[in-house]
Protein backbone atom coordinates (compact mmCIF):
# COMPACT_ATOMS: atom_id res chain seq x y z
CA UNK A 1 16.78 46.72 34.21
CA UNK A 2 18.56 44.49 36.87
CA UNK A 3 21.94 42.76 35.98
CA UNK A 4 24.87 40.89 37.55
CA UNK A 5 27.03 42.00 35.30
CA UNK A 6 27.89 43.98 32.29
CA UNK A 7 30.06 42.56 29.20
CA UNK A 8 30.90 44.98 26.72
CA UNK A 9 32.01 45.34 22.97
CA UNK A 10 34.98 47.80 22.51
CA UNK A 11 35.39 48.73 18.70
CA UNK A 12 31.72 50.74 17.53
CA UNK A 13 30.46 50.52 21.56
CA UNK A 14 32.99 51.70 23.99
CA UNK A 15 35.70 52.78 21.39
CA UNK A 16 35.66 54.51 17.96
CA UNK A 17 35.47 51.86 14.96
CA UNK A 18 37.83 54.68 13.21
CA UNK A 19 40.52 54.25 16.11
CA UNK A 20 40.59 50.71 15.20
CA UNK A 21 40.51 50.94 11.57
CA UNK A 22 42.45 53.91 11.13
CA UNK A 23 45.51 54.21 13.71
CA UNK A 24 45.38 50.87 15.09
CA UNK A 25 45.35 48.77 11.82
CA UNK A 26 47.70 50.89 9.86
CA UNK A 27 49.93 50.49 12.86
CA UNK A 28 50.12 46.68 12.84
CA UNK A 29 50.04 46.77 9.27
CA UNK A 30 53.34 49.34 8.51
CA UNK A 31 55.39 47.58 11.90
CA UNK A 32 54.27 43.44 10.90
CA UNK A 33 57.24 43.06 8.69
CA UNK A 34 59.74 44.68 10.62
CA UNK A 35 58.47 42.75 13.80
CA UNK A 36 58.02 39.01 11.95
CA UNK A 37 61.43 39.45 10.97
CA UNK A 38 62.98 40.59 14.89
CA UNK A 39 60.79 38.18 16.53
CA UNK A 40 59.91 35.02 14.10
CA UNK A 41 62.30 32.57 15.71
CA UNK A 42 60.32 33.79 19.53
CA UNK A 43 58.72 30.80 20.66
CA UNK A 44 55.00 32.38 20.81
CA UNK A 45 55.52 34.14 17.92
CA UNK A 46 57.00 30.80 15.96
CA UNK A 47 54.07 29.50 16.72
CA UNK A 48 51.44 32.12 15.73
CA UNK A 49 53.52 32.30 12.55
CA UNK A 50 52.70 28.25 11.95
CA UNK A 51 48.85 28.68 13.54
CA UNK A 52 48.66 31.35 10.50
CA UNK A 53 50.39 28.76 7.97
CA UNK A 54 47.45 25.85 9.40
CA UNK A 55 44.69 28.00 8.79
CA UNK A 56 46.09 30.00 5.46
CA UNK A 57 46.38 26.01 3.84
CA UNK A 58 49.86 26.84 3.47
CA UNK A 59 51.78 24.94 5.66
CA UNK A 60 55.53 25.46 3.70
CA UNK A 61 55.47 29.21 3.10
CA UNK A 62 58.62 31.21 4.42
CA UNK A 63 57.81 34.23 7.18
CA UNK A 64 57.86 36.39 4.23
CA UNK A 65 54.83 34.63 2.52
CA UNK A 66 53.52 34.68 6.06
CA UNK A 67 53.74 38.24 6.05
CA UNK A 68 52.32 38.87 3.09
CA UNK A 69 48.67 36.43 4.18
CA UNK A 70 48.90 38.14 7.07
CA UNK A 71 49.28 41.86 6.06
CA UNK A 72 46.13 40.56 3.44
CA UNK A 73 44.47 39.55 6.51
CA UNK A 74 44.42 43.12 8.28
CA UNK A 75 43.23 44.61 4.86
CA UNK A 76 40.37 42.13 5.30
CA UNK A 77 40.01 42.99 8.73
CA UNK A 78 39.78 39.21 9.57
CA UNK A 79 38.91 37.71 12.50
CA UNK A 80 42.12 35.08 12.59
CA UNK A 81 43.53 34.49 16.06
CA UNK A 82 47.05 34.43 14.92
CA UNK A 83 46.63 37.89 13.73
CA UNK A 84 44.79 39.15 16.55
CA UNK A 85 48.17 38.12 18.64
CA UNK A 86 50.67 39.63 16.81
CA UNK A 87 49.10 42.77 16.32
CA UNK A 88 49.06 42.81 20.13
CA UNK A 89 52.25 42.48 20.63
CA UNK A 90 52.90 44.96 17.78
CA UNK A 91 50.38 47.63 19.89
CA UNK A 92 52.00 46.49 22.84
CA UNK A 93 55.26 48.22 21.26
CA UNK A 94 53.56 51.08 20.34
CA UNK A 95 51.70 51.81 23.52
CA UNK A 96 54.43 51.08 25.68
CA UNK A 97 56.50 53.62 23.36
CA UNK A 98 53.98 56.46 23.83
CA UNK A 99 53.32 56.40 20.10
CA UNK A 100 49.15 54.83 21.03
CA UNK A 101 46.45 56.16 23.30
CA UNK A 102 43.82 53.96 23.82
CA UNK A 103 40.33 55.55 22.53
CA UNK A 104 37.12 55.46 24.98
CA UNK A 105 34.10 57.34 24.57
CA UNK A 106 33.50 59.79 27.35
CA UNK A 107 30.05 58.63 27.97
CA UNK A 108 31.37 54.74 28.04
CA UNK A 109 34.35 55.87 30.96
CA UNK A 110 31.45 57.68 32.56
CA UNK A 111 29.16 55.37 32.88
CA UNK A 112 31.69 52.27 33.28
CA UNK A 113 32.92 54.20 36.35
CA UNK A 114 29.61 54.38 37.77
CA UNK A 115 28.63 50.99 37.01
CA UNK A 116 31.80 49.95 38.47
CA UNK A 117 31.52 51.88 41.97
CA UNK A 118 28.23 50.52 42.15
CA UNK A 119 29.15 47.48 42.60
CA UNK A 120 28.70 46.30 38.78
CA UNK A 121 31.23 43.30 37.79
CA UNK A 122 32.72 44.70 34.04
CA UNK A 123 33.93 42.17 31.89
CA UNK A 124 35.13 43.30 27.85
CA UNK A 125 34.67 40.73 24.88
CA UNK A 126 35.94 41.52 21.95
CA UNK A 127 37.07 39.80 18.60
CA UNK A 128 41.11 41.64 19.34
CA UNK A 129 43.23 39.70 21.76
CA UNK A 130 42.86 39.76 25.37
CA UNK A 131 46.48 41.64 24.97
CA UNK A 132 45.36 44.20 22.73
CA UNK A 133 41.94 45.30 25.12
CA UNK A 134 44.43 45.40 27.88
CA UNK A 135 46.89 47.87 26.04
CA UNK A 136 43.76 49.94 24.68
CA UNK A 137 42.23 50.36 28.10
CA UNK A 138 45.52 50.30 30.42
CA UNK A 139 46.71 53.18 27.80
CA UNK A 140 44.13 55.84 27.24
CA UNK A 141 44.08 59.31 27.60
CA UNK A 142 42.45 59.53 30.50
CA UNK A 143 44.85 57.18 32.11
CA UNK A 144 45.16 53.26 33.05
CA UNK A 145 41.49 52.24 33.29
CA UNK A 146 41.97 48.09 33.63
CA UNK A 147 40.74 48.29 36.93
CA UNK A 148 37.54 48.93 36.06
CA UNK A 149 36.83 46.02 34.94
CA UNK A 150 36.97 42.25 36.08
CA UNK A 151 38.10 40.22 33.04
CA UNK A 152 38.21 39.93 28.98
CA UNK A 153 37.56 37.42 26.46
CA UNK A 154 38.20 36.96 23.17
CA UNK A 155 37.51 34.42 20.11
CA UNK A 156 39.67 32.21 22.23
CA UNK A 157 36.33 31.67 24.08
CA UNK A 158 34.45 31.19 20.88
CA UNK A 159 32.87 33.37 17.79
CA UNK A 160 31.19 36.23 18.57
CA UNK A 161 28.08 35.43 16.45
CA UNK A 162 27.72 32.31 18.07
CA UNK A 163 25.11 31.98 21.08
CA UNK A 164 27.29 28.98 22.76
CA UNK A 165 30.31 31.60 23.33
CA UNK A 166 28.72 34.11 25.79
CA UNK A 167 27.22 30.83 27.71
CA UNK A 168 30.78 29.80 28.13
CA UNK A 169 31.45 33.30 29.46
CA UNK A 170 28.20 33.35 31.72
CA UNK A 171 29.64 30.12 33.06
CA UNK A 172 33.30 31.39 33.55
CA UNK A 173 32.65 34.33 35.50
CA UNK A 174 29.83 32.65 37.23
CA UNK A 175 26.82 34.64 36.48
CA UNK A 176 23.12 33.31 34.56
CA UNK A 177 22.99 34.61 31.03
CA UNK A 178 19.59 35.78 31.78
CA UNK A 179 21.74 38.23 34.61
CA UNK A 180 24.25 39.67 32.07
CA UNK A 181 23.98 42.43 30.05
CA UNK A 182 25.84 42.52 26.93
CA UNK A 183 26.52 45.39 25.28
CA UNK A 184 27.80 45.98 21.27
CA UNK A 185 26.71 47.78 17.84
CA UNK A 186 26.82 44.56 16.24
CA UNK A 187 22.96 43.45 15.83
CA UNK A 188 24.40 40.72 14.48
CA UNK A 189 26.54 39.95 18.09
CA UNK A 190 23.24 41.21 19.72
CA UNK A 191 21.45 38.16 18.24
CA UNK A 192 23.82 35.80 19.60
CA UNK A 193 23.97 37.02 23.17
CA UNK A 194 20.31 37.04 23.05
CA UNK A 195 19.76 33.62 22.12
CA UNK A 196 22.68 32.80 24.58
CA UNK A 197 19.39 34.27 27.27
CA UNK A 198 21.50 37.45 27.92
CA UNK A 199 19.76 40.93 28.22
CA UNK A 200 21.19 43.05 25.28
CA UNK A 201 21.65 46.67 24.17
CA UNK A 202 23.19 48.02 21.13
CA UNK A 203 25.19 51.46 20.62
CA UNK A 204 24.25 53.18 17.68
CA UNK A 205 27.30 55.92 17.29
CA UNK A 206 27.22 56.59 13.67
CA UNK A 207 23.39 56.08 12.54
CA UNK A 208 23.51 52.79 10.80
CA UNK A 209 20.57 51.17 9.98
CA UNK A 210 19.36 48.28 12.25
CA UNK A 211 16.20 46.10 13.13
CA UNK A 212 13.71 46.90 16.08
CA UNK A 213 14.77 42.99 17.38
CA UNK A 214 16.95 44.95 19.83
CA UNK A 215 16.59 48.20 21.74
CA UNK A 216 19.26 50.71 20.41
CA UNK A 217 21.05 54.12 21.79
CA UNK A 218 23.14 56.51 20.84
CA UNK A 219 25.29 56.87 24.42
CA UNK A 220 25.89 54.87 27.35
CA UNK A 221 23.92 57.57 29.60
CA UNK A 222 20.71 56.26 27.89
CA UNK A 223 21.40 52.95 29.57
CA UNK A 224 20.13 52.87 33.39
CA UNK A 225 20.87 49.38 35.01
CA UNK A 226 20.57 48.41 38.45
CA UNK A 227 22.84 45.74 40.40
């Protein structure tokens, strides 16, 4: 197939879902408390602390009742921008720290590389912060990869399952929806890019069950593009 560009997933696509669910998210989760009560009177974390109040309905609660929706919240794995934030800047310590490596398939840095020497724009949307794919990619074992790629969104830009979100992104970096090729092993995601006019692949890394709507593979070396 022929593309512009490329716009990837991370957790399930270029990453392990068990990195996320089981270092990162135990991470935020065990270092929240601590952090909310170092950093709450910060003015961007004051006000992540009051978005989570607005959309929690519970506009008096302390920072300890805010702690408590939002350590709820990462049990849920919920997509709340708020939380998304802080638990960037909560990675952000741990990365920085050497206590995080960022996890990425060896067949996704291969074939990013490759892509990306090939003169392949690489742009990463995911439902974490634009932060936290920055930490997880500019702190991996194999080194700082950031440069590979050519900008990030998140659910700043819209929902994920939403077609209107990836034509905002088609129009931000300047590329037809029909030319970008999107990239996630949500089918769900998949449907939205789709109807957005994008080309899309899913990554199927731990055999779950999906439609034939989409065409599916197991590794990034199945997917031959051309720019």
């Amino acid at each position: 197939m022929t593309v512009r560009a490329i716009l990837t997933d991370i957790e399930g696509t270029t990453s392990s879902i068990r990195f996320v669910k089981d270092v990162l998210f135990p991470f935020a989760a065990e270092h929240l408390p601590r952090f909310i009560a170092e950093a709450g009177s910060r003015p961007d974390v004051k006000a992540m602390l009051e978005e989570t109040r607005q959309l929690a309905g519970q506009p008096d609660a302390d920072d300890e009742a805010v702690t408590e929706i939002l350590l709820g919240w990462i049990a849920e794995d919920r997509k709340a921008t708020p939380l998304k934030a802080l638990q960037g800047l909560i990675w952000e310590e741990g990365y920085r720290a050497g206590q995080l490596k960022g996890d990425v398939y060896p067949d996704a840095l291969e074939a990013l590389k490759a892509w990306k020497e090939a003169g392949l724009p690489l742009y990463v949307y995911s439902s974490g912060s634009v932060a936290a794919q920055k930490l997880l990619f500019g702190y991996t074992q194999a080194g700082d990869l950031t440069p590979l790629f050519s900008g990030y969104f998140d659910t700043t830009t819209g929902p994920k399952l939403e077609a209107e979100s990836y034509r905002r992104i088609a129009e931000a970096i300047g590329v037809a929806p029909s030319d970008i090729l999107f990239l996630s092993d949500n089918e769900a995601e998949l449907d939205a890019a789709a109807a957005a006019g994008c080309q899309a692949i899913g990554l199927d890394r731990d055999g779950v069950p999906h439609s034939d709507r989409h065409r599916f593979v197991t590794s990034f070396s199945d997917i031959q593009v051309e720019a």
